[in-house]
Protein backbone atom coordinates (compact mmCIF):
# COMPACT_ATOMS: atom_id res chain seq x y z
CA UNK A 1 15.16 -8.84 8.27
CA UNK A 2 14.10 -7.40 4.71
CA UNK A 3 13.22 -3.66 4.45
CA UNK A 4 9.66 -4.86 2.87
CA UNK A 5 9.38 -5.73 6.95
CA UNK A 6 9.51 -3.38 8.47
CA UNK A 7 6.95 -1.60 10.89
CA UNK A 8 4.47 0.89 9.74
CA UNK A 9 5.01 -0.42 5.80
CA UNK A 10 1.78 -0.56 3.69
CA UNK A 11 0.85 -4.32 1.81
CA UNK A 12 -2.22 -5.48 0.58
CA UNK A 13 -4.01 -9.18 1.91
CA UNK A 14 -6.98 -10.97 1.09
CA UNK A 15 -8.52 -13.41 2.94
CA UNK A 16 -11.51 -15.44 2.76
CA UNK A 17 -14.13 -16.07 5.42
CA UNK A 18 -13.30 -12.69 6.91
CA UNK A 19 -16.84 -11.96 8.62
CA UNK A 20 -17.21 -8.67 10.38
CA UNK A 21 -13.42 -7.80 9.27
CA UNK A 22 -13.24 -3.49 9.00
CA UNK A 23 -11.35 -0.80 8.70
CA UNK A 24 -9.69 -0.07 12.20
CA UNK A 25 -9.06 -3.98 12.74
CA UNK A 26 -6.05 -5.56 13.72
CA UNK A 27 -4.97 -9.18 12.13
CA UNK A 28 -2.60 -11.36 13.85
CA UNK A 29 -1.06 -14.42 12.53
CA UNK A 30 0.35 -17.60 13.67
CA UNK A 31 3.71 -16.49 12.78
CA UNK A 32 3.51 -13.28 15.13
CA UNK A 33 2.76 -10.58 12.53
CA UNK A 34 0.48 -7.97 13.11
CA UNK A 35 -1.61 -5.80 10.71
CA UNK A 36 -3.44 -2.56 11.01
CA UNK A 37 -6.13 -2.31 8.71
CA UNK A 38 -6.93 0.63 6.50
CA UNK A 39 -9.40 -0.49 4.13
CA UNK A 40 -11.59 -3.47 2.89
CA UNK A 41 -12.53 -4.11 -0.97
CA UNK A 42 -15.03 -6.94 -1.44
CA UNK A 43 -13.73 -9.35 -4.43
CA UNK A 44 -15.57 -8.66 -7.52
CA UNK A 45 -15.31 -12.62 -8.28
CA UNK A 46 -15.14 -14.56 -4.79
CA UNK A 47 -18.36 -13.60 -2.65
CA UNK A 48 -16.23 -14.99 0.87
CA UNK A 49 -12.58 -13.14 -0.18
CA UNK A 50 -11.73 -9.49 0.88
CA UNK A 51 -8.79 -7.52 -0.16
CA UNK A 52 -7.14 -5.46 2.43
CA UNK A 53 -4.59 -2.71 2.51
CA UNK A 54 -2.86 -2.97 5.69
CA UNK A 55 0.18 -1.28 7.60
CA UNK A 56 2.40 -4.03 9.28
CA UNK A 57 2.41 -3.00 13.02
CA UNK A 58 4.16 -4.11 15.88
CA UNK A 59 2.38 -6.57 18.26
CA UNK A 60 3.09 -5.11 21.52
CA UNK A 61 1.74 -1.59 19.59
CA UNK A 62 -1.47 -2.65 19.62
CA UNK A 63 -4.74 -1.61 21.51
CA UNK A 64 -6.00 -3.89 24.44
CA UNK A 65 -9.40 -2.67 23.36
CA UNK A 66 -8.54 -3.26 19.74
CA UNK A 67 -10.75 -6.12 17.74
CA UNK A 68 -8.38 -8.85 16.87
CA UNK A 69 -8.91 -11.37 13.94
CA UNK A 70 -6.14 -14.56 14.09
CA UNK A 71 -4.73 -15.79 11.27
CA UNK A 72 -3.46 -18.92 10.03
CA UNK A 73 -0.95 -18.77 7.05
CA UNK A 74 -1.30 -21.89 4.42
CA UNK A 75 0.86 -22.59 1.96
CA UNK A 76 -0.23 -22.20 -1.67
């Protein structure tokens, strides 16, 4: 396990199709990642993408009252 995993670290997403996604969220993906987000920046280009600064977060850290988006990873 890489340092640029570890819990708490800021990295940046974007996703598309992201309706309702803000600030506060939590994403969770297929692989068993969790995010916190921190921020959302509409694309300037792509009316459906968002860019996101996130903290990674533990999974068993997070709220049971926390909004929860699920995410599938796809290869490029």
């Amino acid at each position: 396990m890489g340092a640029r995993r570890q819990p708490y670290t800021p990295c940046k997403l974007y996703i598309d199709g992201a309706e309702g996604l803000s600030a506060g969220d939590y994403i969770v993906t297929s692989g068993g990642s969790a995010y916190l987000v921190q921020s959302v920046r509409p694309s300037p280009s792509k009316p459906e993408r968002v860019y996101l600064a996130c903290l990674r977060w533990p999974c068993d850290q997070i709220p049971d009252d926390a909004r929860c988006y699920q995410l599938n990873w796809y290869r490029r």
